[in-house]
C-alpha atoms as a PDB file:
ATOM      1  CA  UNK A   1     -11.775 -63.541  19.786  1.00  0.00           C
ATOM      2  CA  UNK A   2     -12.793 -63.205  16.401  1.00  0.00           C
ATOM      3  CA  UNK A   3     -14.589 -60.049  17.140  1.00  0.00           C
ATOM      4  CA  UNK A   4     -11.787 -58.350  18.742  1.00  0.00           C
ATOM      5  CA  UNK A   5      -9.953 -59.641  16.024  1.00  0.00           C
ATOM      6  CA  UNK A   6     -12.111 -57.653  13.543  1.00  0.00           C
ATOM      7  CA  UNK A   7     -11.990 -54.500  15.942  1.00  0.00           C
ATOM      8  CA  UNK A   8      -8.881 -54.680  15.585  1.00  0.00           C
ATOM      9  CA  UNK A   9      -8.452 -54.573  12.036  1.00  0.00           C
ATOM     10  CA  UNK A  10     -10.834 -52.322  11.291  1.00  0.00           C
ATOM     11  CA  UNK A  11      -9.027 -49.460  14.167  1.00  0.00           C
ATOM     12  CA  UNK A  12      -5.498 -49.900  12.075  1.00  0.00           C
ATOM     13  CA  UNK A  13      -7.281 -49.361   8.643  1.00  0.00           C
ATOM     14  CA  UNK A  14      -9.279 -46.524  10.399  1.00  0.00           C
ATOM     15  CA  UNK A  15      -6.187 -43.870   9.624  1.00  0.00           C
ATOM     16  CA  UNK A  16      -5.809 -44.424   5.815  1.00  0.00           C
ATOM     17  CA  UNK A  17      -9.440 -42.881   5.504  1.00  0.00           C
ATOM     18  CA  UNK A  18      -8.825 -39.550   7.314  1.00  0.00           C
ATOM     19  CA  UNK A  19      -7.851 -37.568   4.378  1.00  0.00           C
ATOM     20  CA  UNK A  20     -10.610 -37.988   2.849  1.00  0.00           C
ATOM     21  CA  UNK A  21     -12.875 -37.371   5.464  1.00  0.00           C
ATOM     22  CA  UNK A  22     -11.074 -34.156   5.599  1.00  0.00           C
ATOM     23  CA  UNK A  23     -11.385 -33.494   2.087  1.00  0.00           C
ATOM     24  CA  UNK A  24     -15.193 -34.115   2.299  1.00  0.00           C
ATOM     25  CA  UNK A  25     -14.878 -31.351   5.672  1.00  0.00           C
ATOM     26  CA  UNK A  26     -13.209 -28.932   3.968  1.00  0.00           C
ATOM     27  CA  UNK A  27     -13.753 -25.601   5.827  1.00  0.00           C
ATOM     28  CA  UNK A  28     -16.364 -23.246   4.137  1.00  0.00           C
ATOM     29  CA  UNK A  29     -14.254 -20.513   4.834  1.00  0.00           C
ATOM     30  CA  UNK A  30     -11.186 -21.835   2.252  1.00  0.00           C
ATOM     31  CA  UNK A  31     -13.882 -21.991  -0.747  1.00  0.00           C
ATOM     32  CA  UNK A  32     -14.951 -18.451   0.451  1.00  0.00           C
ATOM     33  CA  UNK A  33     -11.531 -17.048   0.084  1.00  0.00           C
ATOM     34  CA  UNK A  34     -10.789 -18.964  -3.863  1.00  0.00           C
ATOM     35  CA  UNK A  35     -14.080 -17.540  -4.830  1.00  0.00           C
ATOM     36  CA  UNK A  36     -13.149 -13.685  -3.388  1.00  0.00           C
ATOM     37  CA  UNK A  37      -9.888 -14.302  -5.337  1.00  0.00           C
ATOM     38  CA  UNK A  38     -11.193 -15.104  -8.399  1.00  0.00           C
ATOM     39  CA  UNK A  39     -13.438 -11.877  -8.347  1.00  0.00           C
ATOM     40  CA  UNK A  40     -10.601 -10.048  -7.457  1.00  0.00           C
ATOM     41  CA  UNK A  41      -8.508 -11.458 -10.635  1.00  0.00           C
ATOM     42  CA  UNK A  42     -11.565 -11.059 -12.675  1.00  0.00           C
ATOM     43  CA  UNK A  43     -11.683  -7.487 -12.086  1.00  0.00           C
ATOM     44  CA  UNK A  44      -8.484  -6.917 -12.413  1.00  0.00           C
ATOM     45  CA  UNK A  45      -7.802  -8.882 -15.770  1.00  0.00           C
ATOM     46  CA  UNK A  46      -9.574  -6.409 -17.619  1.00  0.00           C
ATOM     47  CA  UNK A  47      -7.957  -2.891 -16.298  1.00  0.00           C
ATOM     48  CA  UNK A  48      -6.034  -1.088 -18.975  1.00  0.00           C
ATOM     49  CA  UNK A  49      -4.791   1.883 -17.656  1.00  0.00           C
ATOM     50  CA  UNK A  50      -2.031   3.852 -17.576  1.00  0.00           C
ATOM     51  CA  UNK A  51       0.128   4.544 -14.616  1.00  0.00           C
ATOM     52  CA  UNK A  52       2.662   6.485 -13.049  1.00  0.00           C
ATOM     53  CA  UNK A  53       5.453   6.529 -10.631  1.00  0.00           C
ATOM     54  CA  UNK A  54       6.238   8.695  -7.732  1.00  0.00           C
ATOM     55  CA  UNK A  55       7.803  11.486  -8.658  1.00  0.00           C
ATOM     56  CA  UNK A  56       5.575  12.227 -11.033  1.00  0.00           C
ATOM     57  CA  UNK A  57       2.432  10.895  -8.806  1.00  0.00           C
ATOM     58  CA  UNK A  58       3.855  13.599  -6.568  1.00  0.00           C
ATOM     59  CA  UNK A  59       4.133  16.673  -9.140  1.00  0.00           C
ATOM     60  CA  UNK A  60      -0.290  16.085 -10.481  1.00  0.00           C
ATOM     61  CA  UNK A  61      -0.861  16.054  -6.499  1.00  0.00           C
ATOM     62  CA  UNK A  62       0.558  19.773  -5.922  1.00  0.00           C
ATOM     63  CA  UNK A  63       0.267  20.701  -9.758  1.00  0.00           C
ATOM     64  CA  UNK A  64      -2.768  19.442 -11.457  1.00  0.00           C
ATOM     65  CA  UNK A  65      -5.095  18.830  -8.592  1.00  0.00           C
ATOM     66  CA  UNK A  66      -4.990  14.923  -8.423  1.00  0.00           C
ATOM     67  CA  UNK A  67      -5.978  13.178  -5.195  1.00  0.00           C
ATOM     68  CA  UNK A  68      -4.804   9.521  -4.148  1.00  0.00           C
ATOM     69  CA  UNK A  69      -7.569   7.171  -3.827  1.00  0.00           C
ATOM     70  CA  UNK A  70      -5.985   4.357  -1.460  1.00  0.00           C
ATOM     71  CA  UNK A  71      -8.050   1.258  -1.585  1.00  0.00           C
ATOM     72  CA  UNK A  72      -5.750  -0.892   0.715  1.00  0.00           C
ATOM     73  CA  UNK A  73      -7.717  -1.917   3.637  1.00  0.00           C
ATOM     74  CA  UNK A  74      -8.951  -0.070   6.235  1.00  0.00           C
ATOM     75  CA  UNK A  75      -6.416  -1.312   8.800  1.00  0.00           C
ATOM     76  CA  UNK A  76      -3.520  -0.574   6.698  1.00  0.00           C
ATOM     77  CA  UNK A  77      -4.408   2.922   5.975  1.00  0.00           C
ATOM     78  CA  UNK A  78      -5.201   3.535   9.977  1.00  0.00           C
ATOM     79  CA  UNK A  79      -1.250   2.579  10.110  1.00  0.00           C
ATOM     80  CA  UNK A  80       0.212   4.758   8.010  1.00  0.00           C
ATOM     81  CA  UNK A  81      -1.011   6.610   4.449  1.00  0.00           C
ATOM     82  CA  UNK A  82      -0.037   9.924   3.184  1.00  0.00           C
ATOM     83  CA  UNK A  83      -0.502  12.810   4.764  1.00  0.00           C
ATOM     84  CA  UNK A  84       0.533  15.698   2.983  1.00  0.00           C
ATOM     85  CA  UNK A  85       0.105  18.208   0.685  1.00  0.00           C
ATOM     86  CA  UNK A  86      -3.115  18.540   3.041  1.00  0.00           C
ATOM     87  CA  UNK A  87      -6.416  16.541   2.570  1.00  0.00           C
ATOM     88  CA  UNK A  88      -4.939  14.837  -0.664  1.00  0.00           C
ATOM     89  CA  UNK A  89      -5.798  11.356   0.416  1.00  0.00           C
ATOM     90  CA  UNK A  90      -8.867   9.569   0.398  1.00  0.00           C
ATOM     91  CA  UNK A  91      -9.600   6.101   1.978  1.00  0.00           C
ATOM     92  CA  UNK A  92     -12.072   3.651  -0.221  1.00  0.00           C
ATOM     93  CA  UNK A  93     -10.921  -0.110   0.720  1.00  0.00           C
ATOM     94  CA  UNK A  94     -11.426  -2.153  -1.777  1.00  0.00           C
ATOM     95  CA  UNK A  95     -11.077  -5.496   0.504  1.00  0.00           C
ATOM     96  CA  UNK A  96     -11.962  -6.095   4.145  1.00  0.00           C
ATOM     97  CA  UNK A  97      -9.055  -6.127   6.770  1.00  0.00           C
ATOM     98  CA  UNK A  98      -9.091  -9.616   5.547  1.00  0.00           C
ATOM     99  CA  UNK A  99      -7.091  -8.493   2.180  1.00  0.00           C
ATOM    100  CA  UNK A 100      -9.004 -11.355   0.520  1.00  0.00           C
ATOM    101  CA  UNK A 101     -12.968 -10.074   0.795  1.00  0.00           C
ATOM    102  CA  UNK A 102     -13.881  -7.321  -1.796  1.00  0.00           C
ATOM    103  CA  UNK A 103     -15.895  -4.335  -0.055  1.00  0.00           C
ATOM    104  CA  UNK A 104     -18.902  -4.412  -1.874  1.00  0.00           C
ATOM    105  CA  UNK A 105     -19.638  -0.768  -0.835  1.00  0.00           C
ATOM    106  CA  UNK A 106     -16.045   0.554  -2.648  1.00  0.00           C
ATOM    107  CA  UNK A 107     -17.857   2.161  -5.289  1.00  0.00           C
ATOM    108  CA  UNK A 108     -20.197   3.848  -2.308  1.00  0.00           C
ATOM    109  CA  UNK A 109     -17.573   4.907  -0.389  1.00  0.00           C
ATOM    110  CA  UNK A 110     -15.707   6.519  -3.514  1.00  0.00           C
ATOM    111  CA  UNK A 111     -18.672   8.203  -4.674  1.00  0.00           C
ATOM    112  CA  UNK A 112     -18.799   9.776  -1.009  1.00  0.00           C
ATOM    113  CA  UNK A 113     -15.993  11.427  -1.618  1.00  0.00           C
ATOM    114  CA  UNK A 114     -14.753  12.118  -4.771  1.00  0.00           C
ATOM    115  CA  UNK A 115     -17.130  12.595  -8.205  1.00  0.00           C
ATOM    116  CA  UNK A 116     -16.514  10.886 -11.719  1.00  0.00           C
ATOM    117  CA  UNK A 117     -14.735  13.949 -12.731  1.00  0.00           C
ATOM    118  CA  UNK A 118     -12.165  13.957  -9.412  1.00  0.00           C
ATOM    119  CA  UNK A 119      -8.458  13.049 -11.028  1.00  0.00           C
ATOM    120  CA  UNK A 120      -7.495  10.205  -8.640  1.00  0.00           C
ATOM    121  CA  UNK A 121      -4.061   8.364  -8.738  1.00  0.00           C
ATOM    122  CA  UNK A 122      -5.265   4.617  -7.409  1.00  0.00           C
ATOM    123  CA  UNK A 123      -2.877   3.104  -4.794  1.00  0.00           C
ATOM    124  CA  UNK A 124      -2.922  -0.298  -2.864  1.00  0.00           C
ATOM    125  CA  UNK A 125       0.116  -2.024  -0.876  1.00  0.00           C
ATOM    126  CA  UNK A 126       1.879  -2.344  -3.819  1.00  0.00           C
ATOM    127  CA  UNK A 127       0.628  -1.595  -7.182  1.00  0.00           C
ATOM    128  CA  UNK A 128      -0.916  -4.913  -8.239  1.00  0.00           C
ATOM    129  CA  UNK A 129      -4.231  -6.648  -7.957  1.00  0.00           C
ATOM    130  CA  UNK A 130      -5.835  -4.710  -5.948  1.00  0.00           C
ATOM    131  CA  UNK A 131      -5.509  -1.183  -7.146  1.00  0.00           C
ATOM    132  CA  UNK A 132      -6.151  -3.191 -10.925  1.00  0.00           C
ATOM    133  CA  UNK A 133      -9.732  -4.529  -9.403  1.00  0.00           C
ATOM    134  CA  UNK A 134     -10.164  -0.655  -8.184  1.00  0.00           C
ATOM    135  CA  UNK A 135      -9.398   0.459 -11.234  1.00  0.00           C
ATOM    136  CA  UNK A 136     -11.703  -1.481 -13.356  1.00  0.00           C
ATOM    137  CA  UNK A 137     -14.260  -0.727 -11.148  1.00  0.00           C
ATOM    138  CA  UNK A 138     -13.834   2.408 -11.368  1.00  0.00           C
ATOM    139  CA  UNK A 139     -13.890   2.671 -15.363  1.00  0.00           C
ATOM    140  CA  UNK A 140     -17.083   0.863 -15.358  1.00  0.00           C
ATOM    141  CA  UNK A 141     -18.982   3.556 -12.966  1.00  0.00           C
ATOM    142  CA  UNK A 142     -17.504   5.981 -15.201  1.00  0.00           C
ATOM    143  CA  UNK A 143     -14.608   7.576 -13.178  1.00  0.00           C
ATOM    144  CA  UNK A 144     -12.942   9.180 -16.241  1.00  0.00           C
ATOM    145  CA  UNK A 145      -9.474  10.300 -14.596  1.00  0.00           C
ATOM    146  CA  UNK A 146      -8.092   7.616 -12.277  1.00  0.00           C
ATOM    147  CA  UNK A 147      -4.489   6.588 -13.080  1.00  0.00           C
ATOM    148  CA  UNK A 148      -2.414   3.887 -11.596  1.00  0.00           C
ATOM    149  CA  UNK A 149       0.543   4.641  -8.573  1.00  0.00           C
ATOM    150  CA  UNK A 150       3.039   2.007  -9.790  1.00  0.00           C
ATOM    151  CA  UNK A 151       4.351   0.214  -6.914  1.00  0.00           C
ATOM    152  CA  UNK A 152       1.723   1.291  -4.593  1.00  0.00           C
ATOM    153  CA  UNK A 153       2.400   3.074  -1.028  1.00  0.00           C
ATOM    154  CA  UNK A 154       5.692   0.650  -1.485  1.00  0.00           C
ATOM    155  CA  UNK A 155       6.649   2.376  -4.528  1.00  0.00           C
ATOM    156  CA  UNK A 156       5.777   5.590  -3.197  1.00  0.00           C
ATOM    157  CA  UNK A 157       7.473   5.281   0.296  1.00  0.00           C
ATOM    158  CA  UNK A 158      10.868   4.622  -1.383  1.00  0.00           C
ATOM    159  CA  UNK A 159      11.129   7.977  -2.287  1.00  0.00           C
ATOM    160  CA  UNK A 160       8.921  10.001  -0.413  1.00  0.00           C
ATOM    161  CA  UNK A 161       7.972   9.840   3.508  1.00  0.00           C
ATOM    162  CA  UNK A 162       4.438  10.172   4.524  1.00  0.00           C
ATOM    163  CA  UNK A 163       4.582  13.560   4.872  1.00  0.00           C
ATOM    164  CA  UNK A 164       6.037  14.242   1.392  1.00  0.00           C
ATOM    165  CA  UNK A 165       9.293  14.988   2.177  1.00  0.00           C
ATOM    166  CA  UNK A 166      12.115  13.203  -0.015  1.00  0.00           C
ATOM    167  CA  UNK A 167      13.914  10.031   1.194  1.00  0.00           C
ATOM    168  CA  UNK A 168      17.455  10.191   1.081  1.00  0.00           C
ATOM    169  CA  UNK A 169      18.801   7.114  -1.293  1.00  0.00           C
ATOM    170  CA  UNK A 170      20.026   4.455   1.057  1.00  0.00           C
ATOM    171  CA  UNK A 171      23.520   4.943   2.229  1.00  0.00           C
ATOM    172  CA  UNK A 172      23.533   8.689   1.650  1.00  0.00           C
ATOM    173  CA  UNK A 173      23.077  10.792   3.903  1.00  0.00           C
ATOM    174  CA  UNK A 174      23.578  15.200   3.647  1.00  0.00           C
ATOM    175  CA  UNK A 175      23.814  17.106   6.997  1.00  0.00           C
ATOM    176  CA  UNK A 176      22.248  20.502   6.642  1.00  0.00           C
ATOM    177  CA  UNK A 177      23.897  21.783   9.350  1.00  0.00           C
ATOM    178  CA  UNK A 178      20.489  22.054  11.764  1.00  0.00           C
ATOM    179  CA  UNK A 179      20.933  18.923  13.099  1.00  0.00           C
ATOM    180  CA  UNK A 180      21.787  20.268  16.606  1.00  0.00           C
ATOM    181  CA  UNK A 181      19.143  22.580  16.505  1.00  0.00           C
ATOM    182  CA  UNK A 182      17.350  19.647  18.062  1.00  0.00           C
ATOM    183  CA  UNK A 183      19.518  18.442  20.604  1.00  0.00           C
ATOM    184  CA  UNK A 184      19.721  21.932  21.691  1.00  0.00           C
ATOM    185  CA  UNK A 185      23.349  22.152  21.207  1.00  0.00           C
ATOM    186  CA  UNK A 186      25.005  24.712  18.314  1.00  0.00           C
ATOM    187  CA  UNK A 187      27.132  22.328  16.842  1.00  0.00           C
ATOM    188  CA  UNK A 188      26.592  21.465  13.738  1.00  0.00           C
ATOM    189  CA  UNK A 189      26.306  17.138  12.944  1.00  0.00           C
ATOM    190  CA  UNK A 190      26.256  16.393  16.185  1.00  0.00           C
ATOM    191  CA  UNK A 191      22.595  15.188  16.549  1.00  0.00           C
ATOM    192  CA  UNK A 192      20.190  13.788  14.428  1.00  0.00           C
ATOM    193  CA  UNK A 193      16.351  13.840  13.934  1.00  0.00           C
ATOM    194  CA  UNK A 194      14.358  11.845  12.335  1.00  0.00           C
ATOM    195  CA  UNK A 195      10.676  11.164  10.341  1.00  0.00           C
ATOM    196  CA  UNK A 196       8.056   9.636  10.718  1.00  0.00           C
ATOM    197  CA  UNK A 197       9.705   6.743   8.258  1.00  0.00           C
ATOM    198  CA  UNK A 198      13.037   6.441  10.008  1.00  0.00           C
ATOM    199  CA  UNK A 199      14.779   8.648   7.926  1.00  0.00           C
ATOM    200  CA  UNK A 200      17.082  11.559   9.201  1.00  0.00           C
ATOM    201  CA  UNK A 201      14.776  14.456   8.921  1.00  0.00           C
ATOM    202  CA  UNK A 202      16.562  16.596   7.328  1.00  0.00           C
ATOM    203  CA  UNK A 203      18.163  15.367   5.394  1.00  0.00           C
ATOM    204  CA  UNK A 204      18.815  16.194   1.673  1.00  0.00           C
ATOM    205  CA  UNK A 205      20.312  14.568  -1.017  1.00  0.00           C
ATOM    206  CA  UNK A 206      21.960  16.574  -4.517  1.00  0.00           C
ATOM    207  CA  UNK A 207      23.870  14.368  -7.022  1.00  0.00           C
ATOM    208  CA  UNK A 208      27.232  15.052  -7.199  1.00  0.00           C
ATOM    209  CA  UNK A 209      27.773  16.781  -3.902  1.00  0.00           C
ATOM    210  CA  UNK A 210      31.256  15.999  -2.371  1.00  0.00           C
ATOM    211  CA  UNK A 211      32.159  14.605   0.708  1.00  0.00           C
ATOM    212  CA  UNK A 212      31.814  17.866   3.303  1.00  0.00           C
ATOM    213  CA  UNK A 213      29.834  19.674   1.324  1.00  0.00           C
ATOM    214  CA  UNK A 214      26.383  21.052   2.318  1.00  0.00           C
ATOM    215  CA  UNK A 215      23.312  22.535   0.308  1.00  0.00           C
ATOM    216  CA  UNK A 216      23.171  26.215   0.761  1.00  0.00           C
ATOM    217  CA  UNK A 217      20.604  27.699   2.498  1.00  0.00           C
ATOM    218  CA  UNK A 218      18.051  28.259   0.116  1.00  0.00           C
ATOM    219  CA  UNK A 219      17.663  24.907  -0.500  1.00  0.00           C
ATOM    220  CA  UNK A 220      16.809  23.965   3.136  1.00  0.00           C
END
């Protein structure tokens, strides 16, 4: 009986010491992921450069020859990316599909398709870490015209579609009057198309229009 009783004592103690067998198991893969972080953070602690926002991100695309260099991860930028003006987009991850893992071949895959003298505007998800960690990397192989897209595709999306065509502001909406040209009916408002983003297609938006009025034809 004694035995037992010792069993016993030693099965209802046995609980109290799991945590720490799990802290002494700790999966290889967590300390992995802290140490990809850190390198991410390190790179991107020491970027200094300047930035931009949409609007004018969109003008050095069709004026000035700039390309965007979109480091989110490969998956992402199968989703959805930018499309248009034409061939203005080039794909470099910067992390695995992971988000966490840096791509050691960035640099590789940059160099692939763009030179050091290629005026890129550096975009990620949303205009943080990892377009900073691009960026420095970028400045250290001696890429002497790479800006940053402030807010990232996010930033850019709120105001322009993936095709470049301007997003309505939300709750605003302009009929052009070519609406039905879709439906296949000739009345004017009575159907609606839309992008590739949601958005009514064509749909334009000019401050201080009034209620019923449309943009003339030019404009279209």
């Amino acid at each position: 009986m004694q035995h037992q009783h010792v069993v016993c004592q030693g099965w209802r103690h046995r609980p109290q010491a799991l945590p720490q067998l799990h802290q002494q198991r700790r999966p290889a893969q967590q300390q992995q992921q802290r140490h990809c972080q850190q390198r991410l953070t390190c790179y991107a602690g020491s970027s200094s450069n300047s930035s931009v926002g949409a609007e004018e991100a969109k003008r050095l695309i069709e004026r000035e020859g700039y390309k965007i260099l979109d480091v989110r991860s490969a998956r992402e930028y199968d989703n959805k990316h930018i499309t248009k003006p034409a061939r203005c987009s080039i794909s470099a991850p910067v992390v695995m599909n992971d988000n966490v893992t840096p791509n050691e071949r960035f640099l590789a895959e940059v160099a692939g398709q763009a030179s050091q003298t290629t005026k890129l505007l550096v975009m990620c998800a949303d205009g943080g870490v990892l377009s900073d960690a691009a960026l420095r990397q970028l400045a250290d192989a001696a890429y002497s015209s790479a800006l940053l897209l402030e807010g990232g595709y996010a930033g850019w999306s709120e105001v322009w579609s993936p095709s470049g065509k301007r997003r309505p502001p939300p709750g605003r909406w302009v009929s052009t009057g070519k609406e039905a040209l879709k439906s296949g009916l000739n009345i004017p408002g009575v159907a609606e198309s839309y992008d590739e983003g949601g958005n009514l297609n064509t749909a334009r938006w000019a401050k201080g229009l009034r209620e019923g009025e449309q943009l003339p034809p030019s404009s279209w």
